[in-house]
N, C-alpha and C. Protein backbone atom coordinates (compact mmCIF):
# COMPACT_ATOMS: atom_id res chain seq x y z
N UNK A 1 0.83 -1.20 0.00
CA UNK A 1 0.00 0.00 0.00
C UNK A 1 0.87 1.26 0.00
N UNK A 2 1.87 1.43 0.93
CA UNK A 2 3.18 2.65 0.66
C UNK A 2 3.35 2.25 -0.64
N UNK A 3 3.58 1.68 -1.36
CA UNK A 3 4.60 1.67 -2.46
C UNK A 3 3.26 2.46 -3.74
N UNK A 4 1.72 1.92 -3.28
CA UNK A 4 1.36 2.04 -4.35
C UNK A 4 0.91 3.60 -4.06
N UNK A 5 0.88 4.20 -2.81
CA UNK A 5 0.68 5.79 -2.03
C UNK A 5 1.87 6.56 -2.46
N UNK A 6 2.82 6.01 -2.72
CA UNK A 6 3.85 7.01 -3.47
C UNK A 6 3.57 7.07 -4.20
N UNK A 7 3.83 5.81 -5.40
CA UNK A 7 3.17 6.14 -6.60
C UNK A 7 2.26 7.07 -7.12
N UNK A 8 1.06 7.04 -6.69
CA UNK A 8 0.34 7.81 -6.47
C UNK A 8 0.74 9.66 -6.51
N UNK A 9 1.49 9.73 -5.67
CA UNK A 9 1.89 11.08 -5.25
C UNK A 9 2.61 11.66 -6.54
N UNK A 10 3.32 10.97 -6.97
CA UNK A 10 3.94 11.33 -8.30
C UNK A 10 3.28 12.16 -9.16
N UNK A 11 1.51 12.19 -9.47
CA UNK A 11 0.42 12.64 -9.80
C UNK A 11 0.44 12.64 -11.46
N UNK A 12 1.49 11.22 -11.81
CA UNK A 12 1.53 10.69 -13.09
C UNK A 12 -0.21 10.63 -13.96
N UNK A 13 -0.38 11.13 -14.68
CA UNK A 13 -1.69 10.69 -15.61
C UNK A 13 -2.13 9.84 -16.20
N UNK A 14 -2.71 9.59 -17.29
CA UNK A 14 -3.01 8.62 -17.43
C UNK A 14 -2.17 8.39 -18.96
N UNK A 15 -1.78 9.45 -19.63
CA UNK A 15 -0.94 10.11 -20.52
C UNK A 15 0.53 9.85 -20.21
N UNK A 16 0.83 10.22 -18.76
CA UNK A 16 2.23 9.94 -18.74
C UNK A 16 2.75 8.64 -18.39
N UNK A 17 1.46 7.46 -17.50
CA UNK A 17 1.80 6.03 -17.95
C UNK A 17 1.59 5.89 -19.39
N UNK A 18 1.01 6.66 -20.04
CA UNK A 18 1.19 5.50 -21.49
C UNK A 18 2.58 5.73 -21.65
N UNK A 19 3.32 7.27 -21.66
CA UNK A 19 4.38 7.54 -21.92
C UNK A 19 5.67 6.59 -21.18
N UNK A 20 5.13 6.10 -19.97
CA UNK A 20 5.93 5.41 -19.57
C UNK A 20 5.60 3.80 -20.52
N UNK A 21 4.96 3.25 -20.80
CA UNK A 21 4.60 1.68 -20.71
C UNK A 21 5.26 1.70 -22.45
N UNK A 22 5.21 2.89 -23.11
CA UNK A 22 5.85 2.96 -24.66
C UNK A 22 7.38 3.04 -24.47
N UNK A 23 8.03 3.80 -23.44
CA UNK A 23 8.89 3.45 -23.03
C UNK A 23 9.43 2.30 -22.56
N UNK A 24 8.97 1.47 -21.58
CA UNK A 24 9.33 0.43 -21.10
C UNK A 24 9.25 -0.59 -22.49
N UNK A 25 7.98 -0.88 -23.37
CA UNK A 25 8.31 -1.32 -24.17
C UNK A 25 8.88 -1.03 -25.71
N UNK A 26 9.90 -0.24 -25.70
CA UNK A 26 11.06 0.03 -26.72
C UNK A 26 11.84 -0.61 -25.90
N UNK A 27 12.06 -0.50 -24.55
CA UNK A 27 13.42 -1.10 -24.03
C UNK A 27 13.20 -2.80 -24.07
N UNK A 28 11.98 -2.94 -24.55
CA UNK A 28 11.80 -5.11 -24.91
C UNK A 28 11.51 -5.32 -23.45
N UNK A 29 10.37 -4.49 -22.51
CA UNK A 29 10.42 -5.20 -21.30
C UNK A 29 8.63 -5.72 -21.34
N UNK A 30 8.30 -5.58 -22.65
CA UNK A 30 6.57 -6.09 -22.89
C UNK A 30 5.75 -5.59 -21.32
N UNK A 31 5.40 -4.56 -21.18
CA UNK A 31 4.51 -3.97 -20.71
C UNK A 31 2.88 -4.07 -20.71
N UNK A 32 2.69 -5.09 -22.11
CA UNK A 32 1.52 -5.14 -22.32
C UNK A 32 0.71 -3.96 -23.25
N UNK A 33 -0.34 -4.23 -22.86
CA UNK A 33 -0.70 -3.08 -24.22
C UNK A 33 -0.61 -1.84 -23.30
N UNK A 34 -0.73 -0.88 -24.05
CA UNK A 34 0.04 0.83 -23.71
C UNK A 34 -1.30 1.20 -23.88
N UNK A 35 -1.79 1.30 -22.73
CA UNK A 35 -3.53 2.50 -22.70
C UNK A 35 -3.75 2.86 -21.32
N UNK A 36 -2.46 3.65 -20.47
CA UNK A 36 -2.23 4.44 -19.17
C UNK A 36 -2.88 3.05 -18.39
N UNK A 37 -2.55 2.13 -18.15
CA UNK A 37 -2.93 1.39 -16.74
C UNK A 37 -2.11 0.39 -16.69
N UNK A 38 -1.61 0.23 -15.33
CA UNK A 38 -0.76 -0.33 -15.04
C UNK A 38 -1.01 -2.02 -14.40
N UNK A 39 -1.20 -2.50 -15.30
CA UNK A 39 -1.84 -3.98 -14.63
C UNK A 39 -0.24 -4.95 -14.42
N UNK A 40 -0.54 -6.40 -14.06
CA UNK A 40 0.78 -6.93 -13.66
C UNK A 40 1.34 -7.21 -14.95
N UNK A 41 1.25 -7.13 -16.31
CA UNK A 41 2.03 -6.96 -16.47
C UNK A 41 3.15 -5.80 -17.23
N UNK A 42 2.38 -4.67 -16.55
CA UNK A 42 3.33 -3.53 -16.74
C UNK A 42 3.84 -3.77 -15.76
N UNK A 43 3.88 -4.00 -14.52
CA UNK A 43 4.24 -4.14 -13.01
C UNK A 43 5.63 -5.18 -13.42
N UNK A 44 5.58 -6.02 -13.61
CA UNK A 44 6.43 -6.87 -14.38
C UNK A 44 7.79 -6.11 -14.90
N UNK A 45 6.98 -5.54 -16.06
CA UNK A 45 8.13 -4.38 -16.80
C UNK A 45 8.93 -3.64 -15.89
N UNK A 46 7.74 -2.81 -14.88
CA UNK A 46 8.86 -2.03 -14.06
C UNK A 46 9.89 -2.73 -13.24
N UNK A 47 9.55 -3.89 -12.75
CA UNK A 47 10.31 -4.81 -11.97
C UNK A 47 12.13 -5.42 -12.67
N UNK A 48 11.50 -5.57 -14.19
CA UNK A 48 12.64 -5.79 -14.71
C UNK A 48 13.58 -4.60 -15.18
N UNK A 49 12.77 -3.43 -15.31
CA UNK A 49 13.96 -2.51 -15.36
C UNK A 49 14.56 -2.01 -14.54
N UNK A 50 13.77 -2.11 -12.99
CA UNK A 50 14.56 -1.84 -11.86
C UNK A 50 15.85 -2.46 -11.54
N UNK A 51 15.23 -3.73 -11.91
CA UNK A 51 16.26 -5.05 -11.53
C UNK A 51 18.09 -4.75 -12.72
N UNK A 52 17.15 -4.20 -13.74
CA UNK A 52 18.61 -4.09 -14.90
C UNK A 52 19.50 -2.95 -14.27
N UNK A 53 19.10 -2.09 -13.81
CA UNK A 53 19.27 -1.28 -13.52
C UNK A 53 19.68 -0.92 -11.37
N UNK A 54 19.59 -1.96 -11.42
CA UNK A 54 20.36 -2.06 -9.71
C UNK A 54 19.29 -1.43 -8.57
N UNK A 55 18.40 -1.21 -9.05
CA UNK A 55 17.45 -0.25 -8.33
C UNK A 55 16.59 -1.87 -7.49
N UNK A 56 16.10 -1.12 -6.63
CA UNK A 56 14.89 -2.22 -5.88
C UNK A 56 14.07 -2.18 -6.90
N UNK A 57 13.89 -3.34 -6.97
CA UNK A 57 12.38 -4.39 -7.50
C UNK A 57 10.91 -4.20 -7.31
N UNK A 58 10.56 -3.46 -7.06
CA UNK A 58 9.06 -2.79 -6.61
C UNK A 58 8.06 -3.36 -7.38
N UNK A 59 8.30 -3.07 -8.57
CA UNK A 59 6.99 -2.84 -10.03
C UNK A 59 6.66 -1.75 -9.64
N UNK A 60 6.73 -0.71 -8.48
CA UNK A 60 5.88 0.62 -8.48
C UNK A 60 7.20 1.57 -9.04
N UNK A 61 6.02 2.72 -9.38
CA UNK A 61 7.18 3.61 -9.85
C UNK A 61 7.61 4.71 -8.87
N UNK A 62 8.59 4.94 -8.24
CA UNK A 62 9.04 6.42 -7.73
C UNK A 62 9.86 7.00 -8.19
N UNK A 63 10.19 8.37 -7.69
CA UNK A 63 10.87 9.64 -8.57
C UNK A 63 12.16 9.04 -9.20
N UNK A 64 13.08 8.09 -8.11
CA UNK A 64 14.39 7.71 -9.31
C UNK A 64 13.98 6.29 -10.44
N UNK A 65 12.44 5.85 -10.41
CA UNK A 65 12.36 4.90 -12.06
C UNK A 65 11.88 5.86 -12.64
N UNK A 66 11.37 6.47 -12.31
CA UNK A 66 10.30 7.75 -13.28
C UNK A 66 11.81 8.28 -14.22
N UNK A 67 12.51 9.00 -13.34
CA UNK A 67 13.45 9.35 -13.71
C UNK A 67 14.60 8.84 -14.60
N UNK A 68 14.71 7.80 -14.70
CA UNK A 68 15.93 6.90 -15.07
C UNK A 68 14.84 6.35 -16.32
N UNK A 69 13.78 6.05 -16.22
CA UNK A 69 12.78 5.71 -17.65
C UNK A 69 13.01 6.86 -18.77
N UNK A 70 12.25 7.56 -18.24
CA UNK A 70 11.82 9.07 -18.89
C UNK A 70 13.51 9.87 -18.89
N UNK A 71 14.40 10.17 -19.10
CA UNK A 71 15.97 10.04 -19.10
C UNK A 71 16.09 9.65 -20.21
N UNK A 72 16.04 8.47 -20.10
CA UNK A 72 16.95 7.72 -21.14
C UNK A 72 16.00 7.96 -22.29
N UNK A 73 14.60 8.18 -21.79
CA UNK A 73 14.12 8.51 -23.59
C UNK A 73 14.92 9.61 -24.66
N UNK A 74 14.42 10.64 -23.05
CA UNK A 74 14.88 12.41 -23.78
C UNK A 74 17.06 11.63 -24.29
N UNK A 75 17.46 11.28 -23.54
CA UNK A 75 19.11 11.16 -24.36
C UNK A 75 19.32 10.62 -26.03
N UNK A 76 17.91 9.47 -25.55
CA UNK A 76 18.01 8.85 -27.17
C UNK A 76 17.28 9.97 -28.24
N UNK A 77 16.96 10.91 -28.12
CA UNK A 77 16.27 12.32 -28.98
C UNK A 77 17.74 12.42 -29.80
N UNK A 78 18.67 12.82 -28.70
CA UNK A 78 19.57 13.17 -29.24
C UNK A 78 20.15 12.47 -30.52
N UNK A 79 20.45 11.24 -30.54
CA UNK A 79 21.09 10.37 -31.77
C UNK A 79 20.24 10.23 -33.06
């Protein structure tokens, strides 16, 4: 329930999970279909990018996956 009350707080939309779950799946972590809701297996996704990424394992999102997702999009703009 904390994990999913942070989440929460973030005051992500329903717009900026899609933005996240299109993200997660470019990186090949199958998120499932991309229409802002986070069922298990977007939860999944987040779990494995936490995990690639050294971070705790949650599936929820807080400010440093938000961050480290949404990041690496805006860097790849660049190339």
């Amino acid at each position: 329930a904390a994990l999913e009350a942070a989440e929460g707080a973030l005051g992500l939309g329903k717009e900026a999970r899609r933005v996240i779950e299109t993200r997660l799946d470019a990186l090949g972590l199958k998120p499932g279909k991309v229409d802002g809701v986070f069922d298990e297996r977007t939860r999944r996704a987040i779990r494995r990018f936490q995990e690639a990424r050294q971070m705790e394992p949650t599936g929820y999102l807080d400010q440093s996956t938000t961050v480290a997702l949404l990041a690496g999009a805006v860097l790849r703009l660049g190339e």
